[in-house]
C-alpha atoms as a PDB file:
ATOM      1  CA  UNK A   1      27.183 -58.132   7.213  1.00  0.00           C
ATOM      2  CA  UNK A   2      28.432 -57.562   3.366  1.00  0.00           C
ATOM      3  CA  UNK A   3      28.819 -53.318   2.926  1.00  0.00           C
ATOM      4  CA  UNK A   4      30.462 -51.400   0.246  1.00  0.00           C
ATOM      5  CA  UNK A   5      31.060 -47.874   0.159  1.00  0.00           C
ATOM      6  CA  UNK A   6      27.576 -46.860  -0.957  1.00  0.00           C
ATOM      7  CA  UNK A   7      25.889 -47.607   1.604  1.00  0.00           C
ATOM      8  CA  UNK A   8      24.182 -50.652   0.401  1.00  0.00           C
ATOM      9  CA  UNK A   9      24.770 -54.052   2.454  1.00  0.00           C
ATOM     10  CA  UNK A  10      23.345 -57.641   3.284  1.00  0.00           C
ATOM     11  CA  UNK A  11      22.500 -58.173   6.358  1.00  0.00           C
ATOM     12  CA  UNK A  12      21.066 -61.726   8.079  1.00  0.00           C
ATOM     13  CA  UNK A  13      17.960 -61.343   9.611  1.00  0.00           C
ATOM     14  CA  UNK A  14      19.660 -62.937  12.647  1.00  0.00           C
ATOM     15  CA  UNK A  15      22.348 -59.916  13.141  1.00  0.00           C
ATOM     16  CA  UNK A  16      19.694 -57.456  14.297  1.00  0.00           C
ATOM     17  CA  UNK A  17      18.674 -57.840  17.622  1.00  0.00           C
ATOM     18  CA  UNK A  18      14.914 -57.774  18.642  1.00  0.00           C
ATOM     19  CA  UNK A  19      13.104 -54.891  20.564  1.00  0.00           C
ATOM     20  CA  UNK A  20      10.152 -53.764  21.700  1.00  0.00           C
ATOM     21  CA  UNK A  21       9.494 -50.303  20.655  1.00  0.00           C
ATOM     22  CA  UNK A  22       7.374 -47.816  22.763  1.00  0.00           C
ATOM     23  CA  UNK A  23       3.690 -48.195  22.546  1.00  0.00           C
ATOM     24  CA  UNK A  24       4.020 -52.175  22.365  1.00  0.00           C
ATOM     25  CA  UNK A  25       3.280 -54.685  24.911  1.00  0.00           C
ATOM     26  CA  UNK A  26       3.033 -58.418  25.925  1.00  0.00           C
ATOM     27  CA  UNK A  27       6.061 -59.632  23.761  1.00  0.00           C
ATOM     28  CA  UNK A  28       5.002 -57.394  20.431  1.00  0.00           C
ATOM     29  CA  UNK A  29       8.950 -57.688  18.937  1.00  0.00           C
ATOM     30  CA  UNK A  30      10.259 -55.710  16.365  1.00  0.00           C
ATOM     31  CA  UNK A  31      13.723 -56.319  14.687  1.00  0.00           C
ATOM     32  CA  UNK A  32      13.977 -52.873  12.956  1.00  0.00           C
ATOM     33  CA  UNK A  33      16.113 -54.184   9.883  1.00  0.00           C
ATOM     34  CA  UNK A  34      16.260 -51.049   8.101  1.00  0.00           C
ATOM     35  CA  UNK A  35      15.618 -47.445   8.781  1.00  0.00           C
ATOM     36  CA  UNK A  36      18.347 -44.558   9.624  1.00  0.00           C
ATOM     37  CA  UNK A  37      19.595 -45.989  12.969  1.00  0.00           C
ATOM     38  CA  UNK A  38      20.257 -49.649  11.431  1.00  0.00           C
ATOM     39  CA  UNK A  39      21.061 -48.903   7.773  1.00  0.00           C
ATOM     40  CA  UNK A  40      21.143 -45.055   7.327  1.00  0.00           C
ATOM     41  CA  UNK A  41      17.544 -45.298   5.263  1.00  0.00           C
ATOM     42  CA  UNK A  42      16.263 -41.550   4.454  1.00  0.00           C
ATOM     43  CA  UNK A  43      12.647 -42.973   3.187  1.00  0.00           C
ATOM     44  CA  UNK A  44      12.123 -46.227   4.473  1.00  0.00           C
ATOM     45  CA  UNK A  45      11.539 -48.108   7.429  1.00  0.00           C
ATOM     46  CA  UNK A  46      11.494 -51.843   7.014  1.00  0.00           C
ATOM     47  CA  UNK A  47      11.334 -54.501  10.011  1.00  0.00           C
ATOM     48  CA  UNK A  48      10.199 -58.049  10.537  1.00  0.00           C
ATOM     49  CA  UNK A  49       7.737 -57.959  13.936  1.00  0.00           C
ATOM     50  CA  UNK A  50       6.787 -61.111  15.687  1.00  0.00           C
ATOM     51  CA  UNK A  51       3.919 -60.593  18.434  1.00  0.00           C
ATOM     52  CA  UNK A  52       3.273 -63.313  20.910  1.00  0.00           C
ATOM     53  CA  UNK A  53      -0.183 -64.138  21.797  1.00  0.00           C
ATOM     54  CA  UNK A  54      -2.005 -61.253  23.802  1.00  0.00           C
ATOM     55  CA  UNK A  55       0.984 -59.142  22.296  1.00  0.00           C
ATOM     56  CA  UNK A  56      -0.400 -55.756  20.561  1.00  0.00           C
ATOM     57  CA  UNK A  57       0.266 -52.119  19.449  1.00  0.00           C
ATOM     58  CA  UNK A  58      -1.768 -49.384  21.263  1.00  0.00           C
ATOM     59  CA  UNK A  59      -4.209 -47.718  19.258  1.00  0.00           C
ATOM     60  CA  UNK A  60      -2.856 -44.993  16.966  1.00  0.00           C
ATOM     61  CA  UNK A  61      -2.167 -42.902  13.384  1.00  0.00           C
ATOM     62  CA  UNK A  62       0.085 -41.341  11.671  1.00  0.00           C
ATOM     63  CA  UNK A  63       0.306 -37.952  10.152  1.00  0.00           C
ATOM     64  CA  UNK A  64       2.109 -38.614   6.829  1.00  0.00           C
ATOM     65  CA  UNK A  65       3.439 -41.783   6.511  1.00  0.00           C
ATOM     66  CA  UNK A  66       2.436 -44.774   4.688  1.00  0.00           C
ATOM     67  CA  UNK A  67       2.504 -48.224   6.150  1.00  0.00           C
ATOM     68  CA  UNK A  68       2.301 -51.730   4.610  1.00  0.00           C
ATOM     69  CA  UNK A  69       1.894 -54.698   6.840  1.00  0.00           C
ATOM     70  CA  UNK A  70       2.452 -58.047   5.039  1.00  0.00           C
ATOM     71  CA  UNK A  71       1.504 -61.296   7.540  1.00  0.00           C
ATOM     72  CA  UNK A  72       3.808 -63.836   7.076  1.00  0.00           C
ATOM     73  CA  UNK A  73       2.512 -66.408   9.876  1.00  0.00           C
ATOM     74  CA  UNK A  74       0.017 -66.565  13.141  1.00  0.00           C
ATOM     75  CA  UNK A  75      -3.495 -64.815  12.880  1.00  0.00           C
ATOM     76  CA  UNK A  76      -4.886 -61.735  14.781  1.00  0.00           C
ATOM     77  CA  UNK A  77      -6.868 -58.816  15.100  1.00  0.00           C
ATOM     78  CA  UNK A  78      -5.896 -55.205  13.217  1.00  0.00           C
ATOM     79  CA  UNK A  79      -8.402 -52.552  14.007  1.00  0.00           C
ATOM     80  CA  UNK A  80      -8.397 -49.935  11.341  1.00  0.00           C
ATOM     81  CA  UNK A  81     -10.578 -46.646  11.684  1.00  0.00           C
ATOM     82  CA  UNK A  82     -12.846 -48.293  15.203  1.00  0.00           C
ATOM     83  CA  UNK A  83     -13.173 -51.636  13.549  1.00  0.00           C
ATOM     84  CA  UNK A  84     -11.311 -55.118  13.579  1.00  0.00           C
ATOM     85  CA  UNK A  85     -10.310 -57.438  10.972  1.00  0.00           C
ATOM     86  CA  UNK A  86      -9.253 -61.035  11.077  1.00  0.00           C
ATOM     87  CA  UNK A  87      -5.627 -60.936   9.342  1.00  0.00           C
ATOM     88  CA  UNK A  88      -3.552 -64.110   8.765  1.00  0.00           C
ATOM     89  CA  UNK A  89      -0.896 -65.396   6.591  1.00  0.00           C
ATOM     90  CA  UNK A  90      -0.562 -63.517   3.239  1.00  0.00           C
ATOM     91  CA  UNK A  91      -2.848 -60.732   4.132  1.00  0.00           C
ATOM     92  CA  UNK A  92      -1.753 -57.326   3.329  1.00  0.00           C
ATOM     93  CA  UNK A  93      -2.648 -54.125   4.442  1.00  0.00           C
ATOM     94  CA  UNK A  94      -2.305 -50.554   3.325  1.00  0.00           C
ATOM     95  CA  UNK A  95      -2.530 -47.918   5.899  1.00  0.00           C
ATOM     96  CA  UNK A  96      -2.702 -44.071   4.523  1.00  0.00           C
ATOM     97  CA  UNK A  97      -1.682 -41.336   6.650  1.00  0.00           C
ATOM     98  CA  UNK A  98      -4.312 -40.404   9.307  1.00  0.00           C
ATOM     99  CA  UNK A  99      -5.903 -43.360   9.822  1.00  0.00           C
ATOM    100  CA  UNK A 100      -6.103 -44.843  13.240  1.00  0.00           C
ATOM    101  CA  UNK A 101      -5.414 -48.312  13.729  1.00  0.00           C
ATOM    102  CA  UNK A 102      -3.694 -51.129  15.697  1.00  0.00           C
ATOM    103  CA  UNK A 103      -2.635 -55.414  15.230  1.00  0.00           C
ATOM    104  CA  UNK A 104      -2.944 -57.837  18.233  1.00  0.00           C
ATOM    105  CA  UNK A 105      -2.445 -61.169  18.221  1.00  0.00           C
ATOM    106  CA  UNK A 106      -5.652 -62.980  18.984  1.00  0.00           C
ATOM    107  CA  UNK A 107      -4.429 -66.603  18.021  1.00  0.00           C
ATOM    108  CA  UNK A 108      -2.336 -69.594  19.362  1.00  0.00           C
ATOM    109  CA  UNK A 109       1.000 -68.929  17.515  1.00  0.00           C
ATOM    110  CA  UNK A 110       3.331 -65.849  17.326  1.00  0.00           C
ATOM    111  CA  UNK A 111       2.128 -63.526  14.955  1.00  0.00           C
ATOM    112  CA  UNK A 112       4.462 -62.501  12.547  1.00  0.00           C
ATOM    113  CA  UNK A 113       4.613 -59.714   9.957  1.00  0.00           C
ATOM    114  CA  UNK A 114       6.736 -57.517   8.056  1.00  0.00           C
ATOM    115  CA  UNK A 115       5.759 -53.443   8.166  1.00  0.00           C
ATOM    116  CA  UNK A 116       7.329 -50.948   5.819  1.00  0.00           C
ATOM    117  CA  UNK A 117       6.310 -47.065   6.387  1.00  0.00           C
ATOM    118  CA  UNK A 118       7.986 -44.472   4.548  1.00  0.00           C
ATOM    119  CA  UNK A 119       8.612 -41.664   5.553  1.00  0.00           C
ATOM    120  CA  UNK A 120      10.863 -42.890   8.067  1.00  0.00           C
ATOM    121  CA  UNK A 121       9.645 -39.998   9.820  1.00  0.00           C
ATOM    122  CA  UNK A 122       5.951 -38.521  10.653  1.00  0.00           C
ATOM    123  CA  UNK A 123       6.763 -35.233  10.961  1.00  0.00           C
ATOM    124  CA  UNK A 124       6.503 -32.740   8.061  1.00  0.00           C
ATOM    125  CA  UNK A 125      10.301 -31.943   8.404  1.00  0.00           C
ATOM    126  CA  UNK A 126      12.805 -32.658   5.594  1.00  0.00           C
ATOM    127  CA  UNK A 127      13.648 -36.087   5.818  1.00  0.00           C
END
């Protein structure tokens, strides 16, 4: 990893290690490549997930952050306020605060797709 002194870096894709964050299951990977842990972010969370088939999120919202999923390969389901949508390869999704939703991969192939939510946190705290 390239860092200077202000913080900002680059970073291979293949130096972050994946994980599976609570609330995912089945092989739903996340590698979280920036947010405060990884890269000291105070407005952004950015990470590259890869779900395996049968892989998903459990159902849920958020109170004030943003998200932006942007499916780069694989197909499967996102449920957004009850109901679910195909999504595959160059979709892109906007999610506003409150609403409820979740991704699953329904397909043959990993499912993979970047997310960005800012704030980095969902509380109404300073950031």
């Amino acid at each position: 990893m390239a860092e200077d002194s202000s913080g900002a870096f680059i970073r291979n894709i293949a130096e972050v290690p994946w994980r599976e964050f609570p609330n995912h299951f089945g092989g739903a990977l996340s590698k979280p490549l920036v947010m405060p842990e990884t890269a000291g972010s105070r407005r952004i969370d950015y990470r590259i997930s890869m779900y395996q088939p049968m892989a998903y999120v459990a159902r849920h919202h958020h109170k004030v952050q943003e998200q932006v999923y942007h499916v780069l390969d694989g197909e499967g389901l996102m449920e957004i306020a009850g109901k679910n949508h195909v999504v595959r390869k160059h979709d892109v999704i906007f999610l506003p605060p409150g609403v409820e939703h979740a991704i699953s991969n329904s397909g043959l192939t990993d499912l993979v797709f970047l997310v960005v939510t800012s704030p980095v946190t969902d509380g109404e705290g300073p950031i």
